[in-house]
PDB file of N, CA and C in Angstrom:
ATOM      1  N   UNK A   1      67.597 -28.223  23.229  1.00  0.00           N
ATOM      2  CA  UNK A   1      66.797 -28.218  24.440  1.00  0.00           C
ATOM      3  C   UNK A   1      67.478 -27.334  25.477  1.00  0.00           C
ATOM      4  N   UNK A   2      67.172 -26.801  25.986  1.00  0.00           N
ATOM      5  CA  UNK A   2      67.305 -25.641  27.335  1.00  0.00           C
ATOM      6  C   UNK A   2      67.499 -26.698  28.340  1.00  0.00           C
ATOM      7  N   UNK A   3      68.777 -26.145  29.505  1.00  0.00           N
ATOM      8  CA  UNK A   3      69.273 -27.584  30.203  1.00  0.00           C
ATOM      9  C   UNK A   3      68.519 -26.702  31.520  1.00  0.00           C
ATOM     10  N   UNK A   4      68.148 -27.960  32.320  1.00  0.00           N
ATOM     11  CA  UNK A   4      67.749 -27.471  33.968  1.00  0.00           C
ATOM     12  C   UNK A   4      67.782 -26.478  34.578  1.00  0.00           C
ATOM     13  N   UNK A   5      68.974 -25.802  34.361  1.00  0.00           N
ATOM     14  CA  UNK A   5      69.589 -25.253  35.042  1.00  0.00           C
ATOM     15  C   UNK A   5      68.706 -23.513  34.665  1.00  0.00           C
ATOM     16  N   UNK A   6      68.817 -23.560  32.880  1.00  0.00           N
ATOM     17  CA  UNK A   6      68.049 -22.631  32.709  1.00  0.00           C
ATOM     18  C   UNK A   6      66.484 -22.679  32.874  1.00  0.00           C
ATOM     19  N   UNK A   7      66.050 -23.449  32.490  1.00  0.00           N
ATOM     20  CA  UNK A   7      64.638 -23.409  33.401  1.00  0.00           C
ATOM     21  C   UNK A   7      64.120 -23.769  34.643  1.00  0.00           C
ATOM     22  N   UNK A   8      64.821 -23.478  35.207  1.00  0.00           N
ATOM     23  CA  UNK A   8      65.050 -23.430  37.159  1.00  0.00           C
ATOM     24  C   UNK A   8      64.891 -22.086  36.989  1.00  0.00           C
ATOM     25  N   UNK A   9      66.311 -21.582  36.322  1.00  0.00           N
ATOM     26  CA  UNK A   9      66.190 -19.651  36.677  1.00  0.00           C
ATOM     27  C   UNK A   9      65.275 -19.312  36.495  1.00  0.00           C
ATOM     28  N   UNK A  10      64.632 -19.428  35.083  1.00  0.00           N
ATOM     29  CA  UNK A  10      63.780 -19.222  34.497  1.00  0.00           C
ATOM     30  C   UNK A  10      62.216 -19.010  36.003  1.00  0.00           C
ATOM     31  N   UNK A  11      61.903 -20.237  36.311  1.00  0.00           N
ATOM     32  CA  UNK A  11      61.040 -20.427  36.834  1.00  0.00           C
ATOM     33  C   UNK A  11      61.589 -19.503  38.614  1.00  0.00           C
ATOM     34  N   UNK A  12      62.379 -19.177  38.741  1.00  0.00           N
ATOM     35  CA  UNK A  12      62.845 -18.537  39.919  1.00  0.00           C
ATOM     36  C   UNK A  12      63.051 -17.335  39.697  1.00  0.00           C
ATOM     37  N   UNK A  13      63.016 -16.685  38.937  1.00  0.00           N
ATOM     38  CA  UNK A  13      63.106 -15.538  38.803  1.00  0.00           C
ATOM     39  C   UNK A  13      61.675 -14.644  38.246  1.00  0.00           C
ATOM     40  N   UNK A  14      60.384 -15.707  38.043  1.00  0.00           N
ATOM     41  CA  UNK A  14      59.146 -16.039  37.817  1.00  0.00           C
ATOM     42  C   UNK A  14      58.520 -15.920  39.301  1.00  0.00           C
ATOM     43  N   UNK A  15      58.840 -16.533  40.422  1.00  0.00           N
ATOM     44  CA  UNK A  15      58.252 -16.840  41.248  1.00  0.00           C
ATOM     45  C   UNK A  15      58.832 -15.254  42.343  1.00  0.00           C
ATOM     46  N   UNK A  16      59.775 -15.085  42.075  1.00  0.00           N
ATOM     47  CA  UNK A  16      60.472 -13.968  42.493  1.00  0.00           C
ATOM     48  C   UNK A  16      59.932 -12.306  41.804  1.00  0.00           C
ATOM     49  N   UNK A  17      59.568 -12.597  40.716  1.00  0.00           N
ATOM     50  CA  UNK A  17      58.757 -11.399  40.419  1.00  0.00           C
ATOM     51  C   UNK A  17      57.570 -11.087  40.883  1.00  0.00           C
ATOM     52  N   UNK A  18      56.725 -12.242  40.779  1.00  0.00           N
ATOM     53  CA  UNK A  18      55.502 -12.161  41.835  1.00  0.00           C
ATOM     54  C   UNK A  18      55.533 -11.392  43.411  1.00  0.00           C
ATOM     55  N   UNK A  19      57.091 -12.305  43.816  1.00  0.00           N
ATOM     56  CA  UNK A  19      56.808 -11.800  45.711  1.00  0.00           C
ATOM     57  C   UNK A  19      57.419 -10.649  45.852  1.00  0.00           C
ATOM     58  N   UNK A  20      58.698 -10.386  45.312  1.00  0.00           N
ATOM     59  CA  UNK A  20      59.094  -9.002  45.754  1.00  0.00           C
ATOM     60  C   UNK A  20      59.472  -7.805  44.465  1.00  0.00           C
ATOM     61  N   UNK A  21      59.669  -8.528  43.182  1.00  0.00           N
ATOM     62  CA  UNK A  21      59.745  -7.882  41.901  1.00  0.00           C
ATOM     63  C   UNK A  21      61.014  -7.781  41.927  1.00  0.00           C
ATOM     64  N   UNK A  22      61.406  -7.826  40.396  1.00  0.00           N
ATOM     65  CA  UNK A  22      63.137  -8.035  39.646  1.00  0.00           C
ATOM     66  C   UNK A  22      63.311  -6.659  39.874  1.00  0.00           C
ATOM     67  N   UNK A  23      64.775  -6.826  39.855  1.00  0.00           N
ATOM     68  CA  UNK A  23      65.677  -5.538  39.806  1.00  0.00           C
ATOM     69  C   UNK A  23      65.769  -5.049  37.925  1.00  0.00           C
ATOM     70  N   UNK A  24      66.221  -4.580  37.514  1.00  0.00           N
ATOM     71  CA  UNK A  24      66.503  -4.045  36.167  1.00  0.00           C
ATOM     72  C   UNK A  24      67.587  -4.975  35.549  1.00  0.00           C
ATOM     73  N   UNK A  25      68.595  -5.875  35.849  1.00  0.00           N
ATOM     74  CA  UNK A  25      69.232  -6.797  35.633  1.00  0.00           C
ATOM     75  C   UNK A  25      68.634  -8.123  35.177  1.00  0.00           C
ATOM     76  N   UNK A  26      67.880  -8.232  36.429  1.00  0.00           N
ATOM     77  CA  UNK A  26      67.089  -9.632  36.574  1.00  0.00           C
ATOM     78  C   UNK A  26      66.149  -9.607  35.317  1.00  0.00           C
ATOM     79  N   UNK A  27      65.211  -8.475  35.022  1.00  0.00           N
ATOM     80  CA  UNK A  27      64.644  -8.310  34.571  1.00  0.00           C
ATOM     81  C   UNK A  27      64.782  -9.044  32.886  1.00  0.00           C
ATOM     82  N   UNK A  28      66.085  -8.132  32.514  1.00  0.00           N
ATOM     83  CA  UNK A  28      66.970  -8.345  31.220  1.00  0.00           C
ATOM     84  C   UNK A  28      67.236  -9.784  31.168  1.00  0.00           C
ATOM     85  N   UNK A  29      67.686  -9.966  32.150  1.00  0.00           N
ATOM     86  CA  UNK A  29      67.488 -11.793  32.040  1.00  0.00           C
ATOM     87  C   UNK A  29      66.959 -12.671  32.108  1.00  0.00           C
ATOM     88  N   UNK A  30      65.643 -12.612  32.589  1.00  0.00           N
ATOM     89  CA  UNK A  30      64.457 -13.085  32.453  1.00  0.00           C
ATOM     90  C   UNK A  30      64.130 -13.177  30.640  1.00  0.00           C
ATOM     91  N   UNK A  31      63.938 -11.747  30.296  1.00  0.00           N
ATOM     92  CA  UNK A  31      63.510 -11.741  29.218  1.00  0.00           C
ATOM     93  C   UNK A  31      64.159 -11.929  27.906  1.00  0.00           C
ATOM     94  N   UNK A  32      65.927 -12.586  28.483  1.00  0.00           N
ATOM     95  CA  UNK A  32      66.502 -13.380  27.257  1.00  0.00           C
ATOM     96  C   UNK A  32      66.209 -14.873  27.850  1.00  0.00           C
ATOM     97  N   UNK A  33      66.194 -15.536  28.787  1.00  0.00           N
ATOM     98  CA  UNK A  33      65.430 -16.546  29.386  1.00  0.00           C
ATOM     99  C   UNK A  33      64.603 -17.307  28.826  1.00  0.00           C
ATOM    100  N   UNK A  34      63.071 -16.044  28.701  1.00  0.00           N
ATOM    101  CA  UNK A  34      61.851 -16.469  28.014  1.00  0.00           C
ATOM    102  C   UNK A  34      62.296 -16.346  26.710  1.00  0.00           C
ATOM    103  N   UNK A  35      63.054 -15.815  25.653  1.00  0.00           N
ATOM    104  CA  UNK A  35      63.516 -15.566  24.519  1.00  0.00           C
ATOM    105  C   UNK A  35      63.999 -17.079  24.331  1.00  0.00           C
ATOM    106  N   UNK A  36      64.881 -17.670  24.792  1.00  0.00           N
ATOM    107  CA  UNK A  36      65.654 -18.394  24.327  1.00  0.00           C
ATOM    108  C   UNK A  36      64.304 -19.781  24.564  1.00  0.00           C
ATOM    109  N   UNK A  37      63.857 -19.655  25.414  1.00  0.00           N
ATOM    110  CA  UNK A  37      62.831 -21.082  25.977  1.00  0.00           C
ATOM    111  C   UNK A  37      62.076 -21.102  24.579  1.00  0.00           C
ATOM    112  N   UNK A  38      61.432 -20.264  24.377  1.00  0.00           N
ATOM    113  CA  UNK A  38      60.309 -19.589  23.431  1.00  0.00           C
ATOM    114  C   UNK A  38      61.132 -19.992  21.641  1.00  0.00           C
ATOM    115  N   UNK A  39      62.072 -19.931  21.427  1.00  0.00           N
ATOM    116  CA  UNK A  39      62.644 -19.753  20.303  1.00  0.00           C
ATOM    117  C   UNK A  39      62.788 -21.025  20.004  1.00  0.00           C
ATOM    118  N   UNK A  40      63.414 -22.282  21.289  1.00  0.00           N
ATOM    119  CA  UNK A  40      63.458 -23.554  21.616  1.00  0.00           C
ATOM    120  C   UNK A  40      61.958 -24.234  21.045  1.00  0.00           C
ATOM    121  N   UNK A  41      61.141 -24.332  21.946  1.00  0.00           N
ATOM    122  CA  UNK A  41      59.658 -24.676  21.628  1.00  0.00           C
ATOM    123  C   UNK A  41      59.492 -24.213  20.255  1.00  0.00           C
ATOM    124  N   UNK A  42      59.592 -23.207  19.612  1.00  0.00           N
ATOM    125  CA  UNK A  42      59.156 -23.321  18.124  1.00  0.00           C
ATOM    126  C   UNK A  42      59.863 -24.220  17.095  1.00  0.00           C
ATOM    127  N   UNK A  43      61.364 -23.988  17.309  1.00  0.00           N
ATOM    128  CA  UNK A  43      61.836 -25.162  16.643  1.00  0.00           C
ATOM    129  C   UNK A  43      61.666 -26.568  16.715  1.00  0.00           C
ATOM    130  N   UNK A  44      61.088 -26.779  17.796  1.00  0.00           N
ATOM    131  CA  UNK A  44      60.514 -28.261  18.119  1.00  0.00           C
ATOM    132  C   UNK A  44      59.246 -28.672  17.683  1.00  0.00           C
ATOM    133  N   UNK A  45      58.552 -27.596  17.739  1.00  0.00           N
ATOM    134  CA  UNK A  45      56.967 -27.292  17.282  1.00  0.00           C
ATOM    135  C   UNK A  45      57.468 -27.700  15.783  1.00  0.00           C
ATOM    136  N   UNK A  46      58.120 -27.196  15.111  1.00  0.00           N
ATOM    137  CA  UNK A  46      58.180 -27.093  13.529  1.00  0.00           C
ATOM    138  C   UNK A  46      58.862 -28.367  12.772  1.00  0.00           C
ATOM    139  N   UNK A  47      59.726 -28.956  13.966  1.00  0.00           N
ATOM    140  CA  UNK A  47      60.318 -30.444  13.509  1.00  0.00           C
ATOM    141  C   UNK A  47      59.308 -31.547  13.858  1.00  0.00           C
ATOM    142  N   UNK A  48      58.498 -31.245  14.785  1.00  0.00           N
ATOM    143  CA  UNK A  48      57.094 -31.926  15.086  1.00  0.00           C
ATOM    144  C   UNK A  48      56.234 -32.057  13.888  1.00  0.00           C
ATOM    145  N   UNK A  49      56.272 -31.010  12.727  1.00  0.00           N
ATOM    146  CA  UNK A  49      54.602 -30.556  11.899  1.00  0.00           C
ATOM    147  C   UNK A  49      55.850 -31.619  10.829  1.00  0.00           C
ATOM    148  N   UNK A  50      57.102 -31.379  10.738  1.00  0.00           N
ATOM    149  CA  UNK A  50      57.260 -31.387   9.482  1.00  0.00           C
ATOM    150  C   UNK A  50      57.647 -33.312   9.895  1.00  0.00           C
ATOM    151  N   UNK A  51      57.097 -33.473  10.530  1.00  0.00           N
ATOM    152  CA  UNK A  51      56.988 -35.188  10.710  1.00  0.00           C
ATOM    153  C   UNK A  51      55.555 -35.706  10.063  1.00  0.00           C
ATOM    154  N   UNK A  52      54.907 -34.862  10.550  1.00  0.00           N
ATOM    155  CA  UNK A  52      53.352 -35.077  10.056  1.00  0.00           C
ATOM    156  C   UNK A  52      52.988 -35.370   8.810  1.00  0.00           C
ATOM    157  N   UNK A  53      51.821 -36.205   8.454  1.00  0.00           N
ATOM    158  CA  UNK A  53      50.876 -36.497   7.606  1.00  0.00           C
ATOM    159  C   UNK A  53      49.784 -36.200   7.663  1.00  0.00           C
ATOM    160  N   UNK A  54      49.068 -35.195   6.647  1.00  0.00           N
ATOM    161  CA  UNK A  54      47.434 -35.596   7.153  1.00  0.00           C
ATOM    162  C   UNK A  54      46.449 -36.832   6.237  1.00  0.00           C
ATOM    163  N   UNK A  55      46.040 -37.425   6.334  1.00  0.00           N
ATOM    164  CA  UNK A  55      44.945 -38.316   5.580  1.00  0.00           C
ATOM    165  C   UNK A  55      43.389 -38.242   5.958  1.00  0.00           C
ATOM    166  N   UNK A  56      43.100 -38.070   5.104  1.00  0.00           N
ATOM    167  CA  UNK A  56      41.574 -38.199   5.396  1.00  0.00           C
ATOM    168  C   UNK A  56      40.853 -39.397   5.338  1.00  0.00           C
ATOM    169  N   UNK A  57      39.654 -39.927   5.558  1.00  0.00           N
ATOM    170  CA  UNK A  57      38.765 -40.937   6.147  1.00  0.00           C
ATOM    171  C   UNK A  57      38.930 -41.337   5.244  1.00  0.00           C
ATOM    172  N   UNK A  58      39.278 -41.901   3.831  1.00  0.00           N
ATOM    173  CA  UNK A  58      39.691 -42.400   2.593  1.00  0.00           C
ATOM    174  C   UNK A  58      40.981 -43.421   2.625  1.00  0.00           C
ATOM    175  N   UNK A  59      41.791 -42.591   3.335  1.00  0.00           N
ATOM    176  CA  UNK A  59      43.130 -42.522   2.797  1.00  0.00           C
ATOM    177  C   UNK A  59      43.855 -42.324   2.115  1.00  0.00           C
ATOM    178  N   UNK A  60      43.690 -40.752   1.757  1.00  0.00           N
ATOM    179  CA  UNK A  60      44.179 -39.807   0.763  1.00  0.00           C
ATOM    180  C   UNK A  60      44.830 -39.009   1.510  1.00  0.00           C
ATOM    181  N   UNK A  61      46.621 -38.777   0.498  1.00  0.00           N
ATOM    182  CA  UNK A  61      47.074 -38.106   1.553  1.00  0.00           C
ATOM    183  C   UNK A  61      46.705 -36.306   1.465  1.00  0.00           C
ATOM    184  N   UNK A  62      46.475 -35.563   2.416  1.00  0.00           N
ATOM    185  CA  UNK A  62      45.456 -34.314   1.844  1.00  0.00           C
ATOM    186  C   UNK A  62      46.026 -33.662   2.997  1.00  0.00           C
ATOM    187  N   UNK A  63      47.770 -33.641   3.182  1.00  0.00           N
ATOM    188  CA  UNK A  63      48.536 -33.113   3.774  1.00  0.00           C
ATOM    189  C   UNK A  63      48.347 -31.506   3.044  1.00  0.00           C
ATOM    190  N   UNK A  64      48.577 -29.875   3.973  1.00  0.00           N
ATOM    191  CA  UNK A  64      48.405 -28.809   3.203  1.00  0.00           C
ATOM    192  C   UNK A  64      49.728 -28.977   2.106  1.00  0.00           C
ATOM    193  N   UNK A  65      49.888 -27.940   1.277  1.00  0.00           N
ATOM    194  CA  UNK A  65      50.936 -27.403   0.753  1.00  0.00           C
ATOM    195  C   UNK A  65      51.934 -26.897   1.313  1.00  0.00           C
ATOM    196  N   UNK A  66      51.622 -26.079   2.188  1.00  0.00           N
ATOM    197  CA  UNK A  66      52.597 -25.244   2.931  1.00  0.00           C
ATOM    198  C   UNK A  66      53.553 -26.511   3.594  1.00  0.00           C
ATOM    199  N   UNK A  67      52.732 -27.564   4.160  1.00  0.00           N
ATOM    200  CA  UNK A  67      53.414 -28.589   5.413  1.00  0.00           C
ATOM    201  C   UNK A  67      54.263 -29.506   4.263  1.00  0.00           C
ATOM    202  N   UNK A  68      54.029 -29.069   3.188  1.00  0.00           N
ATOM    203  CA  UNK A  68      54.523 -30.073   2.275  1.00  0.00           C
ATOM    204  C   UNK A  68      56.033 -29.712   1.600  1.00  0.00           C
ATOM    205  N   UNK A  69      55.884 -28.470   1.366  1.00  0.00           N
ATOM    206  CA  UNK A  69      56.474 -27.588   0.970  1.00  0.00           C
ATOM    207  C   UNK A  69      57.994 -27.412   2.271  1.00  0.00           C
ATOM    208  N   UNK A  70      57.409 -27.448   3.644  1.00  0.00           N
ATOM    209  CA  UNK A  70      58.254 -27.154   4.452  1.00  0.00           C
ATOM    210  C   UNK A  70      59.225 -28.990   5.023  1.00  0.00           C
ATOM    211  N   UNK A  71      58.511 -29.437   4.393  1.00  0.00           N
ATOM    212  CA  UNK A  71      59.115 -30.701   4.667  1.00  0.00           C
ATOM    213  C   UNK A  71      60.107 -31.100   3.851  1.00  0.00           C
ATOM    214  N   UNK A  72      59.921 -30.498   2.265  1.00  0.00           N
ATOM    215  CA  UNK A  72      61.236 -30.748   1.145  1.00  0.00           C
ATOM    216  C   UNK A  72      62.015 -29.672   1.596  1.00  0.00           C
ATOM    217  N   UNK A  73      62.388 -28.823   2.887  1.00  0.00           N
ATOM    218  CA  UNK A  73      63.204 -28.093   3.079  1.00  0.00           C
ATOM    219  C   UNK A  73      64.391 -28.652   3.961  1.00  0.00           C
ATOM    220  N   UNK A  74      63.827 -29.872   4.257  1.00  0.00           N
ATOM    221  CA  UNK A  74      64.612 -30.845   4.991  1.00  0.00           C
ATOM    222  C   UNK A  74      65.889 -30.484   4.774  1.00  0.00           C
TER     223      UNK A  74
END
């Protein structure tokens, strides 16, 4: 997880591009910023799916392959 501190900058250097615009520094850091936030959220996204089940109105499990597949990668 990305601690406070970086998504403060994050969001301040966001709100700061809007009013007066980044310097060429700021810029670069912003956009390892959003890199690192962005890279965060997918790995969470993907430990999220590979929790999942799907079942259908039966109760058959009719989880895809792929989600199945990525879950014995445990």
């Amino acid at each position: 997880m990305l601690s406070k501190e970086k998504i403060a900058r994050i969001n301040e250097l966001a709100n700061k591009s809007k009013k007066e615009g980044l310097s060429k520094e700021e810029q670069k850091e912003q956009q390892e910023l959003r890199e690192a936030y962005l890279k965060n959220v997918r790995k969470s996204f993907k430990n999220h799916m590979k929790g999942m089940t799907v079942v259908d109105p039966n109760g058959n499990d009719v989880t895809p392959e792929k989600l199945k597949k990525l879950k014995q990668k445990k």
